[in-house]
PDB file of N, CA and C in Angstrom:
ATOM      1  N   UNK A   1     -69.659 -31.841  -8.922  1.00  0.00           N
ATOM      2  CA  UNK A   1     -70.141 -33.201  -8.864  1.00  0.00           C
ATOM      3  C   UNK A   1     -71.628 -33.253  -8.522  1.00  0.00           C
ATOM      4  N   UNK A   2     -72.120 -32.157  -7.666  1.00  0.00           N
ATOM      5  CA  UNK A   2     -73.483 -32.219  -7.152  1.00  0.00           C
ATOM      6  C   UNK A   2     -74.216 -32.003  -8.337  1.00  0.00           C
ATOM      7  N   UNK A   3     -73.461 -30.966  -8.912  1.00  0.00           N
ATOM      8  CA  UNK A   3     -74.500 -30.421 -10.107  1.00  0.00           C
ATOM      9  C   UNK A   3     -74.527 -31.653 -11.788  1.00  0.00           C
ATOM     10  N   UNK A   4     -73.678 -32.568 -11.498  1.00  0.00           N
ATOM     11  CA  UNK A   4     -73.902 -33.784 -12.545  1.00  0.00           C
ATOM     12  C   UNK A   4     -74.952 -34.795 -12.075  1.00  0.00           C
ATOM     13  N   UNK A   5     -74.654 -35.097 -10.681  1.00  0.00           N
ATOM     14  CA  UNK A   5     -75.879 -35.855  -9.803  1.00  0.00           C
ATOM     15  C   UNK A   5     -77.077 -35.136 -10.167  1.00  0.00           C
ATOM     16  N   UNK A   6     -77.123 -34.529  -9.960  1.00  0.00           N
ATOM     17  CA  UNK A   6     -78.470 -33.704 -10.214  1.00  0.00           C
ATOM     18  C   UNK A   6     -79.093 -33.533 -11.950  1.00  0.00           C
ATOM     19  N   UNK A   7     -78.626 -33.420 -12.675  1.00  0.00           N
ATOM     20  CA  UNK A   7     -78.910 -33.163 -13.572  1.00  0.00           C
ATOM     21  C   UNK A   7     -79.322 -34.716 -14.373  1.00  0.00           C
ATOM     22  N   UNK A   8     -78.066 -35.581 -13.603  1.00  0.00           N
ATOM     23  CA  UNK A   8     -78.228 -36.909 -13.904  1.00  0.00           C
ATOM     24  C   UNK A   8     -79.751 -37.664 -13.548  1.00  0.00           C
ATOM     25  N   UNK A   9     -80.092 -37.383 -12.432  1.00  0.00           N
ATOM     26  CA  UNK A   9     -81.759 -37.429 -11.739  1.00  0.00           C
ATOM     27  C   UNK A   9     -82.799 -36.845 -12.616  1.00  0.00           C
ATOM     28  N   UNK A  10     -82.510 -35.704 -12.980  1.00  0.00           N
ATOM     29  CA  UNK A  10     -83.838 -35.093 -13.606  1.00  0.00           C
ATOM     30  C   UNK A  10     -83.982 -35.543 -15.105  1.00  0.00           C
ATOM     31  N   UNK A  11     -82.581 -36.226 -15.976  1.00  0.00           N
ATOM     32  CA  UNK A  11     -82.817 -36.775 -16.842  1.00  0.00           C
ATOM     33  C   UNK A  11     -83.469 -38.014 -16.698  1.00  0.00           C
ATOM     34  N   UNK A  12     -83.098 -38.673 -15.489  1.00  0.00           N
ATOM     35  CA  UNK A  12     -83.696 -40.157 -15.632  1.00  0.00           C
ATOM     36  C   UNK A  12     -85.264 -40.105 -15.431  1.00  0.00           C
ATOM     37  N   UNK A  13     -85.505 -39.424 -14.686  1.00  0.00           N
ATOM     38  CA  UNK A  13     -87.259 -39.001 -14.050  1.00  0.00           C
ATOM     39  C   UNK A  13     -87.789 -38.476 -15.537  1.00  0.00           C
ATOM     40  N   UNK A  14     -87.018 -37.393 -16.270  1.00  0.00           N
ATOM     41  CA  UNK A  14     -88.200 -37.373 -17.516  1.00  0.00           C
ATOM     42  C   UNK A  14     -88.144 -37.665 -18.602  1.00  0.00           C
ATOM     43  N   UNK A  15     -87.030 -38.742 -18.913  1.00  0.00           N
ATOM     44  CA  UNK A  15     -87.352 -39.974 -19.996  1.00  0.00           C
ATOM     45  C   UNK A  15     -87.677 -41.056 -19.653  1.00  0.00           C
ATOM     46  N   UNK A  16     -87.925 -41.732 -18.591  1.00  0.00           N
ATOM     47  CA  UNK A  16     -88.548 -42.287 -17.515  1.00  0.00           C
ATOM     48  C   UNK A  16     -90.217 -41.717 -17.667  1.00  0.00           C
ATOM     49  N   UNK A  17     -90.672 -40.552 -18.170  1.00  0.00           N
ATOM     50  CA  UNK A  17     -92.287 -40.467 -17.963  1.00  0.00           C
ATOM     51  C   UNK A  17     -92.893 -40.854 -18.910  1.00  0.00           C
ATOM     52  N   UNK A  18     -94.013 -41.335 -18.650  1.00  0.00           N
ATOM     53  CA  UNK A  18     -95.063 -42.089 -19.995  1.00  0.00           C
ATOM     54  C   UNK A  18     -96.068 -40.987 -20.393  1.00  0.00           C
ATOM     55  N   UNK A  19     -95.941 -41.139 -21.832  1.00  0.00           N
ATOM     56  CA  UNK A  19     -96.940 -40.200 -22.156  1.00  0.00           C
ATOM     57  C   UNK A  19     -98.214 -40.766 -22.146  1.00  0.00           C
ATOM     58  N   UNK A  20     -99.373 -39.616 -21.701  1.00  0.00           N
ATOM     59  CA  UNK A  20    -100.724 -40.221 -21.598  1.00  0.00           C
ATOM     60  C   UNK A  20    -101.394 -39.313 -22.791  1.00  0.00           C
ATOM     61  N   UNK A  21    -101.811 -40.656 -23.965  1.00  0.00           N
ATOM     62  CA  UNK A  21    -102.433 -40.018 -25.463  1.00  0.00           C
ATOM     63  C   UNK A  21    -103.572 -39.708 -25.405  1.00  0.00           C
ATOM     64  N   UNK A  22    -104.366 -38.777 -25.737  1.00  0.00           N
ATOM     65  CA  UNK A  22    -105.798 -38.416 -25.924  1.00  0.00           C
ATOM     66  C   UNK A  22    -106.582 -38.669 -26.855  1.00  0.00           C
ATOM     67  N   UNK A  23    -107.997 -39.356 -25.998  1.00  0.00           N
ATOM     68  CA  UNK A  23    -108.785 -40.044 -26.580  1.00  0.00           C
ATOM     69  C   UNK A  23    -109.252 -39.479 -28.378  1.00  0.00           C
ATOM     70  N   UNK A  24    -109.185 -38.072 -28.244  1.00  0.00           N
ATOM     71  CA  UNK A  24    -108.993 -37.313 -29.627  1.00  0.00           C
ATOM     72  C   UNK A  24    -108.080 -38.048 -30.853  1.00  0.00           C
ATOM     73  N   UNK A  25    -106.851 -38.087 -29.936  1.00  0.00           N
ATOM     74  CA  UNK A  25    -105.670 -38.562 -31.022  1.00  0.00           C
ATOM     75  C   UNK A  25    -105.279 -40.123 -31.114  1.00  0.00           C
ATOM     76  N   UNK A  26    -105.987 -40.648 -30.220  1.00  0.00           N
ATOM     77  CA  UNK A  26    -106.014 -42.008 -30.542  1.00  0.00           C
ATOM     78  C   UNK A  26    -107.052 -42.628 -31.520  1.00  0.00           C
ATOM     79  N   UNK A  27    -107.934 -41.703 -31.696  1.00  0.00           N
ATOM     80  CA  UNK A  27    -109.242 -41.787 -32.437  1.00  0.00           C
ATOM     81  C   UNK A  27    -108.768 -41.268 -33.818  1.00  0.00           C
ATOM     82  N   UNK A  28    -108.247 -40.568 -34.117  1.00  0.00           N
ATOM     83  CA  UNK A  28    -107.780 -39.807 -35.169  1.00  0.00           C
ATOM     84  C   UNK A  28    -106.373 -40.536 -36.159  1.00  0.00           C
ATOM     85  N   UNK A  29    -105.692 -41.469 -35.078  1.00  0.00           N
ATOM     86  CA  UNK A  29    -104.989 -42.198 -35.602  1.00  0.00           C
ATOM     87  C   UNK A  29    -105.254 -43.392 -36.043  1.00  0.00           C
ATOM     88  N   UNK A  30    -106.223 -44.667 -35.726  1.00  0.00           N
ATOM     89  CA  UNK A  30    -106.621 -45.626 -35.706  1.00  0.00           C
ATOM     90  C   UNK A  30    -108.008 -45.618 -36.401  1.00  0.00           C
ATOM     91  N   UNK A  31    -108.707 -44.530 -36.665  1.00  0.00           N
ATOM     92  CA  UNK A  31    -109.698 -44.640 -37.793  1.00  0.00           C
ATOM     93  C   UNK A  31    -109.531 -45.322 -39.108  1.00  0.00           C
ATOM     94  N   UNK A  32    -108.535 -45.113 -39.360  1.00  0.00           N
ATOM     95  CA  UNK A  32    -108.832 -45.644 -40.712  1.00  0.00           C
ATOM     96  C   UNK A  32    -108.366 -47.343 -40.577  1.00  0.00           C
ATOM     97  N   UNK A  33    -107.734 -47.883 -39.198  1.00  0.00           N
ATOM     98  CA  UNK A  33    -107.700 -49.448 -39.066  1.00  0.00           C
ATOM     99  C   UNK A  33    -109.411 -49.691 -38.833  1.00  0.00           C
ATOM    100  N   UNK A  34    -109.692 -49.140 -38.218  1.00  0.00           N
ATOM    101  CA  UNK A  34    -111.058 -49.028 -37.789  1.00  0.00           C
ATOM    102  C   UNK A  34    -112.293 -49.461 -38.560  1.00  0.00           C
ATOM    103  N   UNK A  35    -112.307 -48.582 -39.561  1.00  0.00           N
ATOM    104  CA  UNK A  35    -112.795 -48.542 -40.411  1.00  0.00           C
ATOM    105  C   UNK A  35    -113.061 -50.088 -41.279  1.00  0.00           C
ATOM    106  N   UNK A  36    -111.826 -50.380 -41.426  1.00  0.00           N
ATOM    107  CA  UNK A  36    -111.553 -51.611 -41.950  1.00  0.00           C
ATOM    108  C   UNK A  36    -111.703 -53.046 -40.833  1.00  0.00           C
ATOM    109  N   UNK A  37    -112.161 -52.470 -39.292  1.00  0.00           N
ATOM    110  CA  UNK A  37    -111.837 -53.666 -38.860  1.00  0.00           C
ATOM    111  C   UNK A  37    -112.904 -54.897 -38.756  1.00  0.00           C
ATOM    112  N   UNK A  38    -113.017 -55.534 -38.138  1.00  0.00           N
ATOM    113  CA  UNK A  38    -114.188 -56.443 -37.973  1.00  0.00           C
ATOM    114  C   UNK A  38    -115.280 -56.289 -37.133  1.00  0.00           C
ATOM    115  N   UNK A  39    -116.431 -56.534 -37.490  1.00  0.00           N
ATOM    116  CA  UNK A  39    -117.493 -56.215 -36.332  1.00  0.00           C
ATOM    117  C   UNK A  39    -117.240 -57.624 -35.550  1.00  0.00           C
ATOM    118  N   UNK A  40    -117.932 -56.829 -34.159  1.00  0.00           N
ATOM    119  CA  UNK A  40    -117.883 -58.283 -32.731  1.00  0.00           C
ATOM    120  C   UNK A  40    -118.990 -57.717 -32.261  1.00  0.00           C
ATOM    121  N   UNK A  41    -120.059 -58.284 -31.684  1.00  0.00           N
ATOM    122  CA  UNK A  41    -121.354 -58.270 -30.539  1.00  0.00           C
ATOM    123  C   UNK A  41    -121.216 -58.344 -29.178  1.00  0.00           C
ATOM    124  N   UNK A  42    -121.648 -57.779 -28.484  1.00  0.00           N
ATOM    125  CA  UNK A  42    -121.372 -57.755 -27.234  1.00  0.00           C
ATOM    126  C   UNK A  42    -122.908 -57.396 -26.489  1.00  0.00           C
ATOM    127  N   UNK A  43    -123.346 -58.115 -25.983  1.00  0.00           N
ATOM    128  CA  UNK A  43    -124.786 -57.538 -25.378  1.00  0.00           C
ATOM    129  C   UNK A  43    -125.921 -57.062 -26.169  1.00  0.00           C
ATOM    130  N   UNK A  44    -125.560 -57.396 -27.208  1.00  0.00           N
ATOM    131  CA  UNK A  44    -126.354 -57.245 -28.505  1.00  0.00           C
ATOM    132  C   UNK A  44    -126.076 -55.955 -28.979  1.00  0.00           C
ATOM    133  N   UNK A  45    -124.900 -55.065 -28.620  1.00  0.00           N
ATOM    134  CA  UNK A  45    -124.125 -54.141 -29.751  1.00  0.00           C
ATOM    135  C   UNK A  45    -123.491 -55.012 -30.397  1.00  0.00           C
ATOM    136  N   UNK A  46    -123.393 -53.894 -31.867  1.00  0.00           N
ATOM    137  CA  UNK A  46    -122.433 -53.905 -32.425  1.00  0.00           C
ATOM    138  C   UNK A  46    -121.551 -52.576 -32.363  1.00  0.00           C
ATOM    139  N   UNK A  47    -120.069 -53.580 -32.176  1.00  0.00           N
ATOM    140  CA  UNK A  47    -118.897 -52.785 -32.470  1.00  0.00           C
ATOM    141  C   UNK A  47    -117.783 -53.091 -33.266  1.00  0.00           C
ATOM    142  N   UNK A  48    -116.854 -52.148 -33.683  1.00  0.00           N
ATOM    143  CA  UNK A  48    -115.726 -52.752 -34.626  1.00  0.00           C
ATOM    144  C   UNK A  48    -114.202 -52.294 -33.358  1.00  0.00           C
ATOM    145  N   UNK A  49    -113.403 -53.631 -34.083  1.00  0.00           N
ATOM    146  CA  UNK A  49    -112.517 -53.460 -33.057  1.00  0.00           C
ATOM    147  C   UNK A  49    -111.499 -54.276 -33.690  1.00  0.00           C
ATOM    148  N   UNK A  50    -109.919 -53.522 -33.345  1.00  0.00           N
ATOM    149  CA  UNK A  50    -108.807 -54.261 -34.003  1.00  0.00           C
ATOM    150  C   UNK A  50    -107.665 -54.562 -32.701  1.00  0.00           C
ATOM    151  N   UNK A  51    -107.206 -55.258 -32.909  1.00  0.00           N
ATOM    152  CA  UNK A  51    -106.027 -56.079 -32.156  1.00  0.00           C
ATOM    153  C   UNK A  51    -105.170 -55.181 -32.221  1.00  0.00           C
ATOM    154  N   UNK A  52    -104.300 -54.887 -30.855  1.00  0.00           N
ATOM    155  CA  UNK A  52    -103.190 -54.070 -31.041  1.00  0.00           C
ATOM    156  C   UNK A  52    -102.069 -54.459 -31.341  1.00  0.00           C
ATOM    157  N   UNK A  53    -101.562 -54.037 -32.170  1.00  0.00           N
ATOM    158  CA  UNK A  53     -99.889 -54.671 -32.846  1.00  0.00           C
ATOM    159  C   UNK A  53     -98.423 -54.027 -33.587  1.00  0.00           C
ATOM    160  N   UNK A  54     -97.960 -54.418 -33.828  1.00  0.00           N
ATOM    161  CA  UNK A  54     -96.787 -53.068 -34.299  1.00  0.00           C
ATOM    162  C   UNK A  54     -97.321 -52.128 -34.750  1.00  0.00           C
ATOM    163  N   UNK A  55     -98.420 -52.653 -36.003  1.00  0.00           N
ATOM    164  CA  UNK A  55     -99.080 -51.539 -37.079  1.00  0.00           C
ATOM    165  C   UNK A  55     -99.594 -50.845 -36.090  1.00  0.00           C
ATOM    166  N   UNK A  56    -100.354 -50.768 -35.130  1.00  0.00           N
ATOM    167  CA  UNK A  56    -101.577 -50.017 -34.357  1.00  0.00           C
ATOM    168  C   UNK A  56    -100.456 -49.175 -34.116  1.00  0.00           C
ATOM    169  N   UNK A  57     -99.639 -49.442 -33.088  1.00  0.00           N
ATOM    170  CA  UNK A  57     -97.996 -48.763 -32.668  1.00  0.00           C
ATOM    171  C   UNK A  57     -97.893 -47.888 -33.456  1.00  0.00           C
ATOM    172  N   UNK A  58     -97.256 -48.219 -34.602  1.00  0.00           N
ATOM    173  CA  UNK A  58     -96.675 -47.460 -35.646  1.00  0.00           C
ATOM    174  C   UNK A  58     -97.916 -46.242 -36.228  1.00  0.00           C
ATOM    175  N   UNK A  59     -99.152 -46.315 -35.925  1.00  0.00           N
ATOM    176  CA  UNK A  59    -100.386 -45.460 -36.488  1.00  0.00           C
ATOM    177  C   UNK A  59    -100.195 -44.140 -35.545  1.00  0.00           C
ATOM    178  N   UNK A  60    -100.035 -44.821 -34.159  1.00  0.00           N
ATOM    179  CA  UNK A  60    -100.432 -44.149 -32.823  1.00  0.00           C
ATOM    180  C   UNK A  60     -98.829 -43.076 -33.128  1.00  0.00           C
ATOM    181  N   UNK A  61     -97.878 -43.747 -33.495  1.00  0.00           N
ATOM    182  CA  UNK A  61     -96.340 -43.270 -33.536  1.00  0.00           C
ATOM    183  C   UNK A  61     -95.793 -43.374 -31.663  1.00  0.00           C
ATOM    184  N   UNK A  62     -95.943 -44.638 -31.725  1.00  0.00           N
ATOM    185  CA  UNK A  62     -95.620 -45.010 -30.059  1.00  0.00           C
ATOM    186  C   UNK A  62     -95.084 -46.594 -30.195  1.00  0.00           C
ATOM    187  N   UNK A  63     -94.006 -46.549 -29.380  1.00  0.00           N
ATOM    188  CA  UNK A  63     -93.228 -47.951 -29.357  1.00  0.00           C
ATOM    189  C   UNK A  63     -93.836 -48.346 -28.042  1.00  0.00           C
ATOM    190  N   UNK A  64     -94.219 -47.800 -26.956  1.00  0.00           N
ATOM    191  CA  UNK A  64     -94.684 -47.791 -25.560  1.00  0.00           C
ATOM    192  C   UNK A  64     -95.301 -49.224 -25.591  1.00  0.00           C
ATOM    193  N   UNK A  65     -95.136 -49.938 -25.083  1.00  0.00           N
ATOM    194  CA  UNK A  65     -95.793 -51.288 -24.607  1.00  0.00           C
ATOM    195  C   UNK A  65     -95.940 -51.829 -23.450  1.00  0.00           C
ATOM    196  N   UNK A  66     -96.719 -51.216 -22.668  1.00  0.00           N
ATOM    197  CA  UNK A  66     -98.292 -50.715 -22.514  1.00  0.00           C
ATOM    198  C   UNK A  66     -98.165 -49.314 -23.077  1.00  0.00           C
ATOM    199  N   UNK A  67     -99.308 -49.062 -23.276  1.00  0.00           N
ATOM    200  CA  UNK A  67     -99.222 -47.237 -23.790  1.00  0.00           C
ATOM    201  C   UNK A  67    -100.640 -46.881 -23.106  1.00  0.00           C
ATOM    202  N   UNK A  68    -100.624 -45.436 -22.697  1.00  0.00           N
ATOM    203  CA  UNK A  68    -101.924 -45.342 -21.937  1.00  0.00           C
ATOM    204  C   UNK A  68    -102.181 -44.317 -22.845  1.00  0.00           C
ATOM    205  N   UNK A  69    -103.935 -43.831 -22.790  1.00  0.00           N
ATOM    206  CA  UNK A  69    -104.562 -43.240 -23.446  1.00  0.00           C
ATOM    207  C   UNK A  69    -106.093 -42.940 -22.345  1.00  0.00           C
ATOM    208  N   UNK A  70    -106.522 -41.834 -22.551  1.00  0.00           N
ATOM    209  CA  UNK A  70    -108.058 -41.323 -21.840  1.00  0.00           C
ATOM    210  C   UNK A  70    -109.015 -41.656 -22.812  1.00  0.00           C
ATOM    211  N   UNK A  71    -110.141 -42.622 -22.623  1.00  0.00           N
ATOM    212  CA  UNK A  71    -111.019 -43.190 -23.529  1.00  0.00           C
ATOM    213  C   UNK A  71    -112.356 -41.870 -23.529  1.00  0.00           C
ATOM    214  N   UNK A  72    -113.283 -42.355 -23.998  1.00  0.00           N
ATOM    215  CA  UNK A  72    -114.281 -41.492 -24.087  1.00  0.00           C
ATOM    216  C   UNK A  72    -115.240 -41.040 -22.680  1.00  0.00           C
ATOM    217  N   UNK A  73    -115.037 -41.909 -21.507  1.00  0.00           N
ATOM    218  CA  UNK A  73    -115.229 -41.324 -20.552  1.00  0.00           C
ATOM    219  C   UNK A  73    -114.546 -40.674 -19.261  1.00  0.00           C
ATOM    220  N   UNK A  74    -113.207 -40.149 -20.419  1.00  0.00           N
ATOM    221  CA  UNK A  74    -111.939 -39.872 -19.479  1.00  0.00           C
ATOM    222  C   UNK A  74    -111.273 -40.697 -18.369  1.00  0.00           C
ATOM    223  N   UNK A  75    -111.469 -42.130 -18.406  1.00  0.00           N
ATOM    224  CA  UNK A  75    -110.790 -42.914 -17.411  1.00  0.00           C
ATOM    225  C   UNK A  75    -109.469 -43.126 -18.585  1.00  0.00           C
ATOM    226  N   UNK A  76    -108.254 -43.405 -17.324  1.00  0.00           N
ATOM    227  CA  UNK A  76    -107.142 -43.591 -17.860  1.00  0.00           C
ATOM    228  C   UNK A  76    -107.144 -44.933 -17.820  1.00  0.00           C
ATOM    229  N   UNK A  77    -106.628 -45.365 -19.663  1.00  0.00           N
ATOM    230  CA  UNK A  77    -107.101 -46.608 -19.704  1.00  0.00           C
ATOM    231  C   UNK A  77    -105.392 -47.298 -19.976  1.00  0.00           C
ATOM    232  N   UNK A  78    -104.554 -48.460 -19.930  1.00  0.00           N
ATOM    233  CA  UNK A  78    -103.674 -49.189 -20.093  1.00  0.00           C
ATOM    234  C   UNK A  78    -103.534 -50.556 -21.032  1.00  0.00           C
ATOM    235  N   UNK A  79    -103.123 -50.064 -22.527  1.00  0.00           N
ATOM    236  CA  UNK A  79    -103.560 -51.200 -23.184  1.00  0.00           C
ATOM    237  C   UNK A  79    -102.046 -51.498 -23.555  1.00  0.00           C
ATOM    238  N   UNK A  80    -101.999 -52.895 -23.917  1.00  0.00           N
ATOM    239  CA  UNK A  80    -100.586 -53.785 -24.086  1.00  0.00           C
ATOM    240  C   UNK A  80    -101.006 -54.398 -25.907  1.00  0.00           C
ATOM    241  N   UNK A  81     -99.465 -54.268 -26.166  1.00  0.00           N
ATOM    242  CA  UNK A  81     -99.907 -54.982 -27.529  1.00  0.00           C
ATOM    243  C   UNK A  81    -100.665 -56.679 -27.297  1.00  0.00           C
ATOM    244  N   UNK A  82    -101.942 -56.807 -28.309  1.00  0.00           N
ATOM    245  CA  UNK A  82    -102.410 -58.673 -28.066  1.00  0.00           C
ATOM    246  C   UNK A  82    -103.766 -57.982 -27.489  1.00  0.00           C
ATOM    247  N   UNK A  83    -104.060 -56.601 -26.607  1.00  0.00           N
ATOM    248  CA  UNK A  83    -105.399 -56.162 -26.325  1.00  0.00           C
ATOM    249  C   UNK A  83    -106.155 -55.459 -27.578  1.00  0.00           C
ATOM    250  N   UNK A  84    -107.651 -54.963 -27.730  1.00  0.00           N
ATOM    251  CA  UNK A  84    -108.006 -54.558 -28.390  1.00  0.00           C
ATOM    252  C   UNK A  84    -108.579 -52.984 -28.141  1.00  0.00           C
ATOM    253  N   UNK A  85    -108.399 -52.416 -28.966  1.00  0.00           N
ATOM    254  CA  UNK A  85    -109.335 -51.189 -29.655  1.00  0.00           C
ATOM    255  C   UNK A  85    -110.651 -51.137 -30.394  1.00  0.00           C
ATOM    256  N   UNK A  86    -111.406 -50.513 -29.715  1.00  0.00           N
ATOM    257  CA  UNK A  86    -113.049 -50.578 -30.076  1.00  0.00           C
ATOM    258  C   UNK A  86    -114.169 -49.416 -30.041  1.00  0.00           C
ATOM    259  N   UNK A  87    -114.700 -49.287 -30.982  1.00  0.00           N
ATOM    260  CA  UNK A  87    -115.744 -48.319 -31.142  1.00  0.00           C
ATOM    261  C   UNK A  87    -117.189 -48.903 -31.382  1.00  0.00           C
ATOM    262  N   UNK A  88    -118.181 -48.094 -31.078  1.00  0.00           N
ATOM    263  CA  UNK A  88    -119.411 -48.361 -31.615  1.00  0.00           C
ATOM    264  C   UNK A  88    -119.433 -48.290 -32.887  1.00  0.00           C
ATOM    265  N   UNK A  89    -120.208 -48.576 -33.578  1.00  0.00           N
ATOM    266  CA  UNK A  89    -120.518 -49.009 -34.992  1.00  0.00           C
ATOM    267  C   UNK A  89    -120.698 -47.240 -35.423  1.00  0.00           C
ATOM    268  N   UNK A  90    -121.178 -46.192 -35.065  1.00  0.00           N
ATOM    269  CA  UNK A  90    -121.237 -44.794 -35.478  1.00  0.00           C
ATOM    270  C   UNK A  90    -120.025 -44.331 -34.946  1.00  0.00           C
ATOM    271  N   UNK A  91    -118.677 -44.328 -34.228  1.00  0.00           N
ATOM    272  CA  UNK A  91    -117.392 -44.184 -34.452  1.00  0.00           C
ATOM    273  C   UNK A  91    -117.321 -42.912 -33.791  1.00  0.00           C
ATOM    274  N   UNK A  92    -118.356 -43.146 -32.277  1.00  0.00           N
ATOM    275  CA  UNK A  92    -118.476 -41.888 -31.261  1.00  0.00           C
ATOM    276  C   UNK A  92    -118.112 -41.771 -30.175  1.00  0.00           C
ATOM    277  N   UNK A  93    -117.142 -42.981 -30.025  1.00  0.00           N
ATOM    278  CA  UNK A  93    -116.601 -42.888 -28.896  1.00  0.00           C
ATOM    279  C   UNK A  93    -115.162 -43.707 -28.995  1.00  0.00           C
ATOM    280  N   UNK A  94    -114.113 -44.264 -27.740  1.00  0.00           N
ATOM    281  CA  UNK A  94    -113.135 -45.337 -28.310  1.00  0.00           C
ATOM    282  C   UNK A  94    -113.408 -45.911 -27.056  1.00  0.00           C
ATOM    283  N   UNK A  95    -113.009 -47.078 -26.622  1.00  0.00           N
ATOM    284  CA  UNK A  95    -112.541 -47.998 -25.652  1.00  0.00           C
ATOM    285  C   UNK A  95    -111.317 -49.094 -26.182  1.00  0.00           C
ATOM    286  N   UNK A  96    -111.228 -49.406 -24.879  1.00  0.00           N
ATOM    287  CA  UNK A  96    -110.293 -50.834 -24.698  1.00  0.00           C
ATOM    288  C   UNK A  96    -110.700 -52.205 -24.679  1.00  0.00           C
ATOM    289  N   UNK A  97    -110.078 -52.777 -24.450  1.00  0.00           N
ATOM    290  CA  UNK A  97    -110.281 -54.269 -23.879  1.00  0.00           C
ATOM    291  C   UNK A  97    -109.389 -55.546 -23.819  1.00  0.00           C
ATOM    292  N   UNK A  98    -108.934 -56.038 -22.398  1.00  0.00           N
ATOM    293  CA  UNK A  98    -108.039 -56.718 -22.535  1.00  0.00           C
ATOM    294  C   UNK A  98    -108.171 -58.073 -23.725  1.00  0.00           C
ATOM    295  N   UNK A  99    -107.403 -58.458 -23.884  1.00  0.00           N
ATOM    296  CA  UNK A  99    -107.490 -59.529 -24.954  1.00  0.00           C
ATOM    297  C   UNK A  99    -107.601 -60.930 -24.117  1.00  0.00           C
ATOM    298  N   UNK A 100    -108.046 -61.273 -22.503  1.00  0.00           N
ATOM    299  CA  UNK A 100    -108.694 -62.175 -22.461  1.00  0.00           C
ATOM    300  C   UNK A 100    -110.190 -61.574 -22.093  1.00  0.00           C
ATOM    301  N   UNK A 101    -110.363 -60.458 -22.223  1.00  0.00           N
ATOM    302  CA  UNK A 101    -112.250 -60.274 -21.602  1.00  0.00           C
ATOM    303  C   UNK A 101    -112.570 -60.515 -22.444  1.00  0.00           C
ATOM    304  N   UNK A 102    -111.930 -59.916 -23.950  1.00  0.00           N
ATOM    305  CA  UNK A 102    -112.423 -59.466 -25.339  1.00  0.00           C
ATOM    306  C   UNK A 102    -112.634 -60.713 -26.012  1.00  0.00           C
ATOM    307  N   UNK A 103    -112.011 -61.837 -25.327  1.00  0.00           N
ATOM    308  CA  UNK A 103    -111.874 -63.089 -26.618  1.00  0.00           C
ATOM    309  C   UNK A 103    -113.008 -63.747 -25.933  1.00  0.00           C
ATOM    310  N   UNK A 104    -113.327 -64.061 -24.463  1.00  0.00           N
ATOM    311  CA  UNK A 104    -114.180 -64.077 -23.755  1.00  0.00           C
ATOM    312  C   UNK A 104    -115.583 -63.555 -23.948  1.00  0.00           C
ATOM    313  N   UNK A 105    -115.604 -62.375 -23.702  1.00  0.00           N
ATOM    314  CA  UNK A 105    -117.056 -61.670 -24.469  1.00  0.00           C
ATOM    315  C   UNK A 105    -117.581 -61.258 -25.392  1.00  0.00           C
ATOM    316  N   UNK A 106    -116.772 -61.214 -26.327  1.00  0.00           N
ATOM    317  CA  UNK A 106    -116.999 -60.442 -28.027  1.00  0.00           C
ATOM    318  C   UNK A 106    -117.295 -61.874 -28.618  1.00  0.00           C
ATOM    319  N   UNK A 107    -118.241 -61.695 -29.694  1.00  0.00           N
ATOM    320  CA  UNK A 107    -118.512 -62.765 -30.551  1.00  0.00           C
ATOM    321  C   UNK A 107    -118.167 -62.077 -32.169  1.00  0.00           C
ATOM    322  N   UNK A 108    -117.865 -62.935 -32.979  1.00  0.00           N
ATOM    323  CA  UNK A 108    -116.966 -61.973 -34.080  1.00  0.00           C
ATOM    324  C   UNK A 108    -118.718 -62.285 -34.644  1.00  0.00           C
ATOM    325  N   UNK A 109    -118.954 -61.347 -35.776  1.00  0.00           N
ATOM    326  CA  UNK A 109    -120.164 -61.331 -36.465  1.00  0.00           C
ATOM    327  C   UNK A 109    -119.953 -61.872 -37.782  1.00  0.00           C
TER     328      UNK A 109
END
């Protein structure tokens, strides 16, 4: 019985863990939405940036809602579908942004 308890625990703890995606492979998956997405201004950059949504999901191959990922300055970042994904206009880095800062500070171009 101990040894079902137990085994029962260590299953729940590691399908229970969230995977944390790398800024590499989040970049590698979402390029080509990217590519296509819309420019927005921010401080007088430009960047392109798409809304996260099933499709983004389905690019990343993650149902996770929130899903975390390490951006380009290795902070662990927490994005929810309705937030956005964003690069500089030369496609050298990635970030986040919640979808009220983003609707807030981004101006679409």
């Amino acid at each position: 019985m101990k040894k079902v308890l137990a085994i029962l625990a260590l299953l729940s703890m590691t399908c229970g863990a969230t995977e944390i995606l790398s800024e590499y492979y989040v970049m590698e998956k979402v390029l080509p939405l990217l590519t296509e997405a819309q420019t927005y201004t921010i401080n007088g950059q430009e960047v392109k940036a798409i809304k996260v949504d099933n499709k983004v999901l389905k690019a990343l191959n993650t149902t996770d809602d929130p899903f975390y990922y390490y951006n380009s300055t290795k902070e662990k970042k927490m994005v929810r579908v309705g937030d956005y994904i964003l690069t500089p206009m030369t496609f050298s880095s990635i970030d986040s942004a919640s979808s009220s800062y983003f609707n807030n500070n981004f101006i679409k171009k």
